[in-house]
PDB file of N, CA and C in Angstrom:
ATOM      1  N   UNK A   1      11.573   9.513  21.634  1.00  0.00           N
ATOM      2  CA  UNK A   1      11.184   8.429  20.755  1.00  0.00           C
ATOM      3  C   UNK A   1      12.417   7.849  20.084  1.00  0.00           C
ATOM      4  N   UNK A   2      12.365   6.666  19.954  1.00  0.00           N
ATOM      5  CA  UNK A   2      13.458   5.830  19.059  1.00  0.00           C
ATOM      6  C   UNK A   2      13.503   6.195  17.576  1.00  0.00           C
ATOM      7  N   UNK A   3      14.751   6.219  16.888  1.00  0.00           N
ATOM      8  CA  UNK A   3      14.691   6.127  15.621  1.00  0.00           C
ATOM      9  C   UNK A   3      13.383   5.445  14.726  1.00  0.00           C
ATOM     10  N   UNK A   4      13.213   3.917  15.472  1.00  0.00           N
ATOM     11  CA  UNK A   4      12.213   2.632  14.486  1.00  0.00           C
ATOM     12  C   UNK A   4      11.226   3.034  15.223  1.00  0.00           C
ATOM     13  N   UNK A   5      10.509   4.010  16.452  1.00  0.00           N
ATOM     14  CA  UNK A   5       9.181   4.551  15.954  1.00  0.00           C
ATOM     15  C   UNK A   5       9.472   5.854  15.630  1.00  0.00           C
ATOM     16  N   UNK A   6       9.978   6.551  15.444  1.00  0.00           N
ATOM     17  CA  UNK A   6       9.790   7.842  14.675  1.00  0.00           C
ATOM     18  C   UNK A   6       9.703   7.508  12.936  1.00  0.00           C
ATOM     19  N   UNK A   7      10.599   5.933  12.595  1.00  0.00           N
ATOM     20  CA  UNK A   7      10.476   5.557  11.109  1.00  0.00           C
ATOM     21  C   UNK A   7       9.347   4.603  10.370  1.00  0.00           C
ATOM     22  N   UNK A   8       8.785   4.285  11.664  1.00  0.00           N
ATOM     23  CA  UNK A   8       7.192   3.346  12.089  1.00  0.00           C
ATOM     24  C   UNK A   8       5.962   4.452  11.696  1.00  0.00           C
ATOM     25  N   UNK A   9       6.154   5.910  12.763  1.00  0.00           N
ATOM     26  CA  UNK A   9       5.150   6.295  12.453  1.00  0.00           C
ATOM     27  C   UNK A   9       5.534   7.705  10.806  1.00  0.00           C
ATOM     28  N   UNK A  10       6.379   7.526  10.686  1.00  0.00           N
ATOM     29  CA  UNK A  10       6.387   8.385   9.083  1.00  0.00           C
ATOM     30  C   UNK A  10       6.249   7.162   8.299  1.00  0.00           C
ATOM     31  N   UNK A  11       6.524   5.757   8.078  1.00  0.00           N
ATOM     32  CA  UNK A  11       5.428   4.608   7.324  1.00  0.00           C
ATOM     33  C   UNK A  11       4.326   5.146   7.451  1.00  0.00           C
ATOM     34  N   UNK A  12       3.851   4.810   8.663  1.00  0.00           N
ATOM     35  CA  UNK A  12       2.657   4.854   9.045  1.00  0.00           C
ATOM     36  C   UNK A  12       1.431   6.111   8.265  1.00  0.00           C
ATOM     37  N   UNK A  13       2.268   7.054   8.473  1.00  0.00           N
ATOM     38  CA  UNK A  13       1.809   8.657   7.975  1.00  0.00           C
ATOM     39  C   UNK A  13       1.467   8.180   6.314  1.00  0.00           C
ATOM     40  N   UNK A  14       2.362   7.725   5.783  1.00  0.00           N
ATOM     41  CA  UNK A  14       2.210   7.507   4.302  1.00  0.00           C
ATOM     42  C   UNK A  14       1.232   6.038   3.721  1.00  0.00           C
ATOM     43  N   UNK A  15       1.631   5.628   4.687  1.00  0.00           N
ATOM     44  CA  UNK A  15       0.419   4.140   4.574  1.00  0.00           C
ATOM     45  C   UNK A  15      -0.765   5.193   4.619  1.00  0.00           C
ATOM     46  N   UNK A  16      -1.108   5.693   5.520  1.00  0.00           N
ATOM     47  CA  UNK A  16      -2.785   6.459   5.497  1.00  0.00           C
ATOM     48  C   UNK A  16      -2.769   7.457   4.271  1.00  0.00           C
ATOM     49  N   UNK A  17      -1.736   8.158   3.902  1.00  0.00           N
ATOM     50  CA  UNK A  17      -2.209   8.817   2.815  1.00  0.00           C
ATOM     51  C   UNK A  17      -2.564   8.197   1.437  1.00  0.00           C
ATOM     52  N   UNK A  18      -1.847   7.017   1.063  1.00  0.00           N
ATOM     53  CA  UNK A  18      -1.707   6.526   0.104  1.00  0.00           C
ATOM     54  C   UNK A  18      -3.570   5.723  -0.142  1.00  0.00           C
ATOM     55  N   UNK A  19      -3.557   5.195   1.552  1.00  0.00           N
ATOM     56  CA  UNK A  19      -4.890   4.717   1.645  1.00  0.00           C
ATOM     57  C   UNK A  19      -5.875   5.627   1.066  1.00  0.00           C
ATOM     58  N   UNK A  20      -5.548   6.787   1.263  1.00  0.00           N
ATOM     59  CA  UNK A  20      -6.635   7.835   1.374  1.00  0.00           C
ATOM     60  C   UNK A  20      -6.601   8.872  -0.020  1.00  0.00           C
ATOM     61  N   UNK A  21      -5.910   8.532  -0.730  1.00  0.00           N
ATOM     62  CA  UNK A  21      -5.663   8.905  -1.827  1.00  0.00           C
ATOM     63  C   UNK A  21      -6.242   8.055  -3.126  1.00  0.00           C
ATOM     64  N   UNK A  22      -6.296   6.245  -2.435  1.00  0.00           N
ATOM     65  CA  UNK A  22      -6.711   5.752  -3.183  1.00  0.00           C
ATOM     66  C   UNK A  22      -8.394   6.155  -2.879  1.00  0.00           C
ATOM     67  N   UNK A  23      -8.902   5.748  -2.048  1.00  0.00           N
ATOM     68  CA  UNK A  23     -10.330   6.083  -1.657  1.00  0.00           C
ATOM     69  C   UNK A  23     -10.972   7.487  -2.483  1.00  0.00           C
ATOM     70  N   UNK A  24     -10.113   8.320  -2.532  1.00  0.00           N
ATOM     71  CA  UNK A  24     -10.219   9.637  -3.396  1.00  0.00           C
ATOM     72  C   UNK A  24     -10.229   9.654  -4.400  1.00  0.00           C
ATOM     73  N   UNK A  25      -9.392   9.003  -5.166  1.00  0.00           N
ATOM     74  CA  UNK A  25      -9.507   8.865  -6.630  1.00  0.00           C
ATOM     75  C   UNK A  25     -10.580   7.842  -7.412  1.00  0.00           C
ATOM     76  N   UNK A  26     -10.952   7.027  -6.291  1.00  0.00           N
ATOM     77  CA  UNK A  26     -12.132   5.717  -6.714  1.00  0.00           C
ATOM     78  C   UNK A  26     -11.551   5.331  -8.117  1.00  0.00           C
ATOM     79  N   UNK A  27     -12.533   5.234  -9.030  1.00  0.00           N
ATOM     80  CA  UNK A  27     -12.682   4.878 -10.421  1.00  0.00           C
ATOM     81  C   UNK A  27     -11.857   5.861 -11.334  1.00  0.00           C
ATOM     82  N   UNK A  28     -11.727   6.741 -10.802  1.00  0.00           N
ATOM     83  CA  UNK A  28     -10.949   7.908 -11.888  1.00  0.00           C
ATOM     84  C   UNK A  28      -9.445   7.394 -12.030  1.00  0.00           C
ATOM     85  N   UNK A  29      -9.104   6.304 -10.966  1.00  0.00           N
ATOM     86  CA  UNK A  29      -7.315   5.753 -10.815  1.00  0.00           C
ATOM     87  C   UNK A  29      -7.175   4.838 -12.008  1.00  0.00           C
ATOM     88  N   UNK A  30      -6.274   4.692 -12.369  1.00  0.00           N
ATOM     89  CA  UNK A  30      -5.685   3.367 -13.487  1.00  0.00           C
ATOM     90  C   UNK A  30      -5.924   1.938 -12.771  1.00  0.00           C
ATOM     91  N   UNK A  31      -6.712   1.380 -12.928  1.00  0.00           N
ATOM     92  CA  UNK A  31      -6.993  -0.277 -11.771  1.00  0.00           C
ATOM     93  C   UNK A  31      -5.572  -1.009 -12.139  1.00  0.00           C
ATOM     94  N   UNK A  32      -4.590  -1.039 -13.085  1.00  0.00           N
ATOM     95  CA  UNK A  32      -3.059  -1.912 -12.491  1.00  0.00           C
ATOM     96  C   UNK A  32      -2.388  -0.903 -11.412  1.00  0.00           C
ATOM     97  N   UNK A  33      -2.331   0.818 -11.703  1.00  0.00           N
ATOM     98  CA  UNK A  33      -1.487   1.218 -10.631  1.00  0.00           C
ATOM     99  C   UNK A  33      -2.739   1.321  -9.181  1.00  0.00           C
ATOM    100  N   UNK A  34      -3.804   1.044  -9.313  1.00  0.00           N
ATOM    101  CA  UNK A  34      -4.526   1.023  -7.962  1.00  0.00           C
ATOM    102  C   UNK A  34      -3.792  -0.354  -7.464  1.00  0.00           C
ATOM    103  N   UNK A  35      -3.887  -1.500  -8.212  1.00  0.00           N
ATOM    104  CA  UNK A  35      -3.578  -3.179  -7.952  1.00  0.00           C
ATOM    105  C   UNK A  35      -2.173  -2.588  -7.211  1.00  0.00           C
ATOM    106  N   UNK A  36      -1.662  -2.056  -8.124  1.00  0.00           N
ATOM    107  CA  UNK A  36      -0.081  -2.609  -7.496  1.00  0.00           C
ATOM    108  C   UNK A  36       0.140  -1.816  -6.118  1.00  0.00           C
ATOM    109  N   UNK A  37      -0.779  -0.512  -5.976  1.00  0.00           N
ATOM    110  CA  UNK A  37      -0.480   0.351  -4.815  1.00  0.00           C
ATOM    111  C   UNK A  37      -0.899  -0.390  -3.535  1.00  0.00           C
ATOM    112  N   UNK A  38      -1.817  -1.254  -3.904  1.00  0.00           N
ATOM    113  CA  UNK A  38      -2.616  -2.362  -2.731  1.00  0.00           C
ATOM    114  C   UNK A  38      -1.859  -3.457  -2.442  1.00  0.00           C
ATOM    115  N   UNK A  39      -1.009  -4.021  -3.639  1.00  0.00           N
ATOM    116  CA  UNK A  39       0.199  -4.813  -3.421  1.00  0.00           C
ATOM    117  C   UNK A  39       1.015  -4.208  -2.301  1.00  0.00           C
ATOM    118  N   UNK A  40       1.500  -3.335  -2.675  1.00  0.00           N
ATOM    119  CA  UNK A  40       2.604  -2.709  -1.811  1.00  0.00           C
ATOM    120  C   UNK A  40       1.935  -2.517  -0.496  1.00  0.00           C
ATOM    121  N   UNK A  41       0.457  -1.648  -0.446  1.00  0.00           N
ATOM    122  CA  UNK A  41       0.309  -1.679   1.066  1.00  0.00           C
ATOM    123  C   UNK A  41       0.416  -2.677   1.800  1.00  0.00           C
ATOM    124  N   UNK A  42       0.155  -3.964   1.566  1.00  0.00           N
ATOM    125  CA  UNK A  42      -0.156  -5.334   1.872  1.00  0.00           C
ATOM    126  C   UNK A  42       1.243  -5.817   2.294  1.00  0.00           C
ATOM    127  N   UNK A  43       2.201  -5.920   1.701  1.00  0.00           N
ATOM    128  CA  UNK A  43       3.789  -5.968   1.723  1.00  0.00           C
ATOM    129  C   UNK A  43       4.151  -5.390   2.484  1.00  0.00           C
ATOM    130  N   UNK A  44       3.485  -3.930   2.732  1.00  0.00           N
ATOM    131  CA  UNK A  44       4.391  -3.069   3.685  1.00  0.00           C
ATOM    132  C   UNK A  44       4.030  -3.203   5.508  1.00  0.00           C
ATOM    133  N   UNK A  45       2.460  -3.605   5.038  1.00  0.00           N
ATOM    134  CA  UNK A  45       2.015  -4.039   6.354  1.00  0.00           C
ATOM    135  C   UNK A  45       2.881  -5.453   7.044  1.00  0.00           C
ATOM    136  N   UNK A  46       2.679  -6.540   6.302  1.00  0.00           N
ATOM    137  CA  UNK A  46       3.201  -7.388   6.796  1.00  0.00           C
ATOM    138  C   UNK A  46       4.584  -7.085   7.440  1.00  0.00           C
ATOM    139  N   UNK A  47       5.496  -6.200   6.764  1.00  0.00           N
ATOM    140  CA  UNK A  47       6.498  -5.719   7.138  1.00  0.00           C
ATOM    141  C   UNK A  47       6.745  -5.184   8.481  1.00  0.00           C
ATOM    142  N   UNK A  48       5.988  -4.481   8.124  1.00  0.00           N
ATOM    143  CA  UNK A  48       5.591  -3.557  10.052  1.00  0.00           C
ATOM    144  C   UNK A  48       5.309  -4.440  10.924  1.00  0.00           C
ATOM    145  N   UNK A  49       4.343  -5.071  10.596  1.00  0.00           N
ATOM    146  CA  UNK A  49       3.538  -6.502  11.196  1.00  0.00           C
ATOM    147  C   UNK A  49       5.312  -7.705  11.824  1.00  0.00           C
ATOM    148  N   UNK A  50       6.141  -7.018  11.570  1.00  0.00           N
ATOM    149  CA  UNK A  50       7.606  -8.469  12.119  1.00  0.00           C
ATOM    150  C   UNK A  50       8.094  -7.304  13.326  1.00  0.00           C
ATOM    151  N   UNK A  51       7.702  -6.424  13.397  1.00  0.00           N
ATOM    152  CA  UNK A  51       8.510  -5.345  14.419  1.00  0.00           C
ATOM    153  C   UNK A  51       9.854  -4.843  13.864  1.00  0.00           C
ATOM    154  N   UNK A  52      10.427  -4.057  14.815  1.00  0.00           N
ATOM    155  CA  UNK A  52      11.357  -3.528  14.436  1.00  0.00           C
ATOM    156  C   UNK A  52      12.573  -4.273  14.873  1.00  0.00           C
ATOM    157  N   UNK A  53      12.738  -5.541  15.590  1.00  0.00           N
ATOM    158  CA  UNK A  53      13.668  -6.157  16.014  1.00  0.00           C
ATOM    159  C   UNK A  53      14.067  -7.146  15.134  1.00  0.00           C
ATOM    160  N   UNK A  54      13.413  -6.974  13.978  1.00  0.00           N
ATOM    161  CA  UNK A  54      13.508  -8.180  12.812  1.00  0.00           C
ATOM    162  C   UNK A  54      14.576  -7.533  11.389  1.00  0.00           C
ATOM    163  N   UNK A  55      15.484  -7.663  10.822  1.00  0.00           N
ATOM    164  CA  UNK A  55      15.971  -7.181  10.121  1.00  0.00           C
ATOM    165  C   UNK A  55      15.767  -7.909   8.699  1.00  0.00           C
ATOM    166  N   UNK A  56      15.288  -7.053   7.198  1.00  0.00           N
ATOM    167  CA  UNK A  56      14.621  -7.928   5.937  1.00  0.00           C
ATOM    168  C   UNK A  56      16.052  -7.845   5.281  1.00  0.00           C
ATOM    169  N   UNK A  57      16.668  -9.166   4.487  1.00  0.00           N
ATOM    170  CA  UNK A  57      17.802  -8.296   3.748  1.00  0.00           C
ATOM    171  C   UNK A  57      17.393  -9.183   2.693  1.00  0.00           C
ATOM    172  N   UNK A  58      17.377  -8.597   1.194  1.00  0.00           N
ATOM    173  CA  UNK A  58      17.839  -9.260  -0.012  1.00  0.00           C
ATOM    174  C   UNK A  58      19.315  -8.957  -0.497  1.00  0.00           C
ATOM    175  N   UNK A  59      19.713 -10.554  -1.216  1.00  0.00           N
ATOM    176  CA  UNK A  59      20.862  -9.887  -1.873  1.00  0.00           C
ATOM    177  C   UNK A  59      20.436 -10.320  -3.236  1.00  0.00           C
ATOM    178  N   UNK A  60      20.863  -9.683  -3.865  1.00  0.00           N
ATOM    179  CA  UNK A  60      20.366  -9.464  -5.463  1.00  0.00           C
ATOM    180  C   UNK A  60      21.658  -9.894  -6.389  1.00  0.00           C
ATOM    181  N   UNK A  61      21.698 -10.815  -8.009  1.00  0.00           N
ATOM    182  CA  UNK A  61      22.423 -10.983  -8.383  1.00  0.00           C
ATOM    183  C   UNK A  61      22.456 -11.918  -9.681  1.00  0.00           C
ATOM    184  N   UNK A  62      23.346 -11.797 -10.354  1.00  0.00           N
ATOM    185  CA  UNK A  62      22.982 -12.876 -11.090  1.00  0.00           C
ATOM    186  C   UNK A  62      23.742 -14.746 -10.618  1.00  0.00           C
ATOM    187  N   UNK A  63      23.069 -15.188 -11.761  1.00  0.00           N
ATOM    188  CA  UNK A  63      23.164 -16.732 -11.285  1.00  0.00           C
ATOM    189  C   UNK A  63      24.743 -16.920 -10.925  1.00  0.00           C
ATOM    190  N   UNK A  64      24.931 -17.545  -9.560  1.00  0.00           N
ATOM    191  CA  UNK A  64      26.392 -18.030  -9.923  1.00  0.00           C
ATOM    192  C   UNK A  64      27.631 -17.243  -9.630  1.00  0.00           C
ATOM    193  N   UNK A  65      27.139 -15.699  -8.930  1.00  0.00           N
ATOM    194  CA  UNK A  65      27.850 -14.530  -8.551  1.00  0.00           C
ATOM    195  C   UNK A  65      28.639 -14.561  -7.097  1.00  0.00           C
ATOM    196  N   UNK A  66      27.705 -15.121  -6.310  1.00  0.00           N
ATOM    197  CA  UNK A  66      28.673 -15.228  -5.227  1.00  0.00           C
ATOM    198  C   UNK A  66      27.627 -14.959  -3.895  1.00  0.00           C
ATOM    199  N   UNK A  67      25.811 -14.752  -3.814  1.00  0.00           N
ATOM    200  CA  UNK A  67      25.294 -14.233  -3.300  1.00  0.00           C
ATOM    201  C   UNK A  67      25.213 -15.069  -1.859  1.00  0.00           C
ATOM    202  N   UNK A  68      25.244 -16.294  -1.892  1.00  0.00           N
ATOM    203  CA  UNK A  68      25.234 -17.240  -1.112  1.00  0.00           C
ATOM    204  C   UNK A  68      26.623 -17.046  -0.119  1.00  0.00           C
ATOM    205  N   UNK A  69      27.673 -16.690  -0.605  1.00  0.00           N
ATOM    206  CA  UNK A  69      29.355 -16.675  -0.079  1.00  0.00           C
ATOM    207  C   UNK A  69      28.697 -15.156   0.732  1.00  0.00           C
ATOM    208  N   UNK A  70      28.054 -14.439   0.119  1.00  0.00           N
ATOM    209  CA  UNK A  70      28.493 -13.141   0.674  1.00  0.00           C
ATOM    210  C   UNK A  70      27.544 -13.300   1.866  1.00  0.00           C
ATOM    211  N   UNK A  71      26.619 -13.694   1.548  1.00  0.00           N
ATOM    212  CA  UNK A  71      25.535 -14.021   3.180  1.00  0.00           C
ATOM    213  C   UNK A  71      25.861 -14.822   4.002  1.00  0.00           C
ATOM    214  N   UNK A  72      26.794 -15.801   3.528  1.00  0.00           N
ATOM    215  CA  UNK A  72      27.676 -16.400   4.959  1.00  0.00           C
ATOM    216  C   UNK A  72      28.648 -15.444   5.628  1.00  0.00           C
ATOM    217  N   UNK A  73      29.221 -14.752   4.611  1.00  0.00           N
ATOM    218  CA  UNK A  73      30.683 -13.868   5.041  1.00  0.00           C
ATOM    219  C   UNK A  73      29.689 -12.962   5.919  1.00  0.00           C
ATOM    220  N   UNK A  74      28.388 -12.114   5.752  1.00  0.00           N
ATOM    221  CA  UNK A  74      28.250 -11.267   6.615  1.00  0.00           C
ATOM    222  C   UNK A  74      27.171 -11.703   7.991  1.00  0.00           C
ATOM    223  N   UNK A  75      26.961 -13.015   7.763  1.00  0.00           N
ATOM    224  CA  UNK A  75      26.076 -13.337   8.671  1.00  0.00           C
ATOM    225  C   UNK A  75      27.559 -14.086   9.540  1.00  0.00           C
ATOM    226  N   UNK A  76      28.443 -14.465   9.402  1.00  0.00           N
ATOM    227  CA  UNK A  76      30.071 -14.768   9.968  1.00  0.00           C
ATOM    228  C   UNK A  76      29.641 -16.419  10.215  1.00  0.00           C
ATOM    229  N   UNK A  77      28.777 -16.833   9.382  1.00  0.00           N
ATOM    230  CA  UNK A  77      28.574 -18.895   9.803  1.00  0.00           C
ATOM    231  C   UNK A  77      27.977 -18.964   8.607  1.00  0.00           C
ATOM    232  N   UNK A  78      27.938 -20.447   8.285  1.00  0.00           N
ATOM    233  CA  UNK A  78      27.616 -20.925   7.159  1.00  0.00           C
ATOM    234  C   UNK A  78      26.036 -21.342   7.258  1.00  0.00           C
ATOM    235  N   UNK A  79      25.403 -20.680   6.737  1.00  0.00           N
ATOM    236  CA  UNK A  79      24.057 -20.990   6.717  1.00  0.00           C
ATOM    237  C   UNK A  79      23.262 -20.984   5.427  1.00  0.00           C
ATOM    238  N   UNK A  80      24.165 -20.908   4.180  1.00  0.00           N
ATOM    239  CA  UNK A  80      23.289 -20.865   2.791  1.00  0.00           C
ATOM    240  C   UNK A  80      24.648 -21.899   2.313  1.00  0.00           C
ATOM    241  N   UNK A  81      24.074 -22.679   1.229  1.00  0.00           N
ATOM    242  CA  UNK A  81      24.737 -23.415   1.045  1.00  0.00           C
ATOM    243  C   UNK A  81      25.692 -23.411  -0.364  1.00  0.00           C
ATOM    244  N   UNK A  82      27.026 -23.440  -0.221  1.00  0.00           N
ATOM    245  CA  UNK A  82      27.620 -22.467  -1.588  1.00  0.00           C
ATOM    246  C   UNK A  82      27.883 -23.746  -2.213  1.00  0.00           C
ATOM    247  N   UNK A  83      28.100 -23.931  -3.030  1.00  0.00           N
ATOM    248  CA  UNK A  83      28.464 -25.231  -4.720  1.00  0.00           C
ATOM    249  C   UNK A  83      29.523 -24.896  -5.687  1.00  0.00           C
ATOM    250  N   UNK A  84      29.969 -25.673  -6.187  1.00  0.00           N
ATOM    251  CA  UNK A  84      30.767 -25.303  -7.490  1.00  0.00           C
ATOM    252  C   UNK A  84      29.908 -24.896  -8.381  1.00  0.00           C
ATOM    253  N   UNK A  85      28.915 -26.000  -8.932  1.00  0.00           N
ATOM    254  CA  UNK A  85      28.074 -26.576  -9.838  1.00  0.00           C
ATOM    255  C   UNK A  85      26.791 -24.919  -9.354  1.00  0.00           C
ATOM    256  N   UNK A  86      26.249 -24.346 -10.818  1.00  0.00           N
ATOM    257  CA  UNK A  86      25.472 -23.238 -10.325  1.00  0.00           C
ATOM    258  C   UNK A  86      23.825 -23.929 -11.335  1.00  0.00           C
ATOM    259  N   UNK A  87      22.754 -23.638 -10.955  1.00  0.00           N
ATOM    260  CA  UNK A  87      22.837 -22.717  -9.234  1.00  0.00           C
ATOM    261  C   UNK A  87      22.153 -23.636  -8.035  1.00  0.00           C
ATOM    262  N   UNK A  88      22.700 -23.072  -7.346  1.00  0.00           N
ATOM    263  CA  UNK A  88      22.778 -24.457  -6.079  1.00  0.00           C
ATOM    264  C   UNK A  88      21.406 -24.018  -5.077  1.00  0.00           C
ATOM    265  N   UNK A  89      21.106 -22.374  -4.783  1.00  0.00           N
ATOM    266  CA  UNK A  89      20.134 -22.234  -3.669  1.00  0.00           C
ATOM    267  C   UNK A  89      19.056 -22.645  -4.864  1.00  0.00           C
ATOM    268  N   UNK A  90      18.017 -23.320  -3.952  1.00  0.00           N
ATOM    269  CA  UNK A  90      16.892 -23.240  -4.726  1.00  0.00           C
ATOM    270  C   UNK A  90      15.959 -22.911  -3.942  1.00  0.00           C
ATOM    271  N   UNK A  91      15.531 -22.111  -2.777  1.00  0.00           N
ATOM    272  CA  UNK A  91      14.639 -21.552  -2.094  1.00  0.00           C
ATOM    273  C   UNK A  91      15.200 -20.245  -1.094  1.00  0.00           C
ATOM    274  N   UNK A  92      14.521 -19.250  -0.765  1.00  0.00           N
ATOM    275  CA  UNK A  92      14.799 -18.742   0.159  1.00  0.00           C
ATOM    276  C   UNK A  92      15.365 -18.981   1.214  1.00  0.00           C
ATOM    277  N   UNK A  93      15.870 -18.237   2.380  1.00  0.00           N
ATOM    278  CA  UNK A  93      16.409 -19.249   3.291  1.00  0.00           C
ATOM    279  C   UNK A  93      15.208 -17.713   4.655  1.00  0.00           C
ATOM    280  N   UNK A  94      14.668 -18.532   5.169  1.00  0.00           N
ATOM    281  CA  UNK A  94      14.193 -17.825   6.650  1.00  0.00           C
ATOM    282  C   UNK A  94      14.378 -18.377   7.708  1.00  0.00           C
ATOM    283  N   UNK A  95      14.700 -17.463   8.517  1.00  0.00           N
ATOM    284  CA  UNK A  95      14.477 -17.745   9.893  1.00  0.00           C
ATOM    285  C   UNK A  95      13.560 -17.160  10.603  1.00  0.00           C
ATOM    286  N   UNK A  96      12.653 -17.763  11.005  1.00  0.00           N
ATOM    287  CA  UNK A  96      11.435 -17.669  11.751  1.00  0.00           C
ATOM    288  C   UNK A  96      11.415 -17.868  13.029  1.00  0.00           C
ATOM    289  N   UNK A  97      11.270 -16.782  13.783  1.00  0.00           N
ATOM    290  CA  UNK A  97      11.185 -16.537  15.204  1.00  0.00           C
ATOM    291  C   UNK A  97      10.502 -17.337  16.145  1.00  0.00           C
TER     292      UNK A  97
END
């Protein structure tokens, strides 16, 4: 087996427990940490849901730091658009398959 299904199916393993943990606890759970645990499953699915040939990256930062420079420098082309004037991205940037 490959690394990305041996790391597919230990997701996987914990997606069902978490499922099954919520189902177990019903009403006895806190309903924001039930909300947010359903958030995350939902997130994590979609995730799985791009395959493993898809790579997710955030870069994190404050305004005006350089996050835009550094995702050109490692993507090696200019594809986010850098400014003097901050702050210049105003949307995500995807590429969609």
């Amino acid at each position: 087996m490959s690394e990305a299904t041996v790391g597919r199916l230990d997701i996987a393993g914990r997606i069902t427990g978490l499922e099954t943990a919520l189902r177990a606890g019903g009403a006895r759970l806190d309903p924001g940490a039930v909300h947010q645990a359903r958030v995350t499953l939902d997130r994590t699915g979609d995730r799985l849901r791009l395959g493993a040939e898809n790579t997710v990256v955030a870069l994190v930062g404050a305004t005006g730091s350089g996050k835009s420079s550094l995702f050109n420098a490692l993507a090696g082309m200019e594809i986010s658009e850098v400014g003097v004037r901050r702050p210049t991205t105003n949307s995500p940037i995807q590429n969609e398959p």
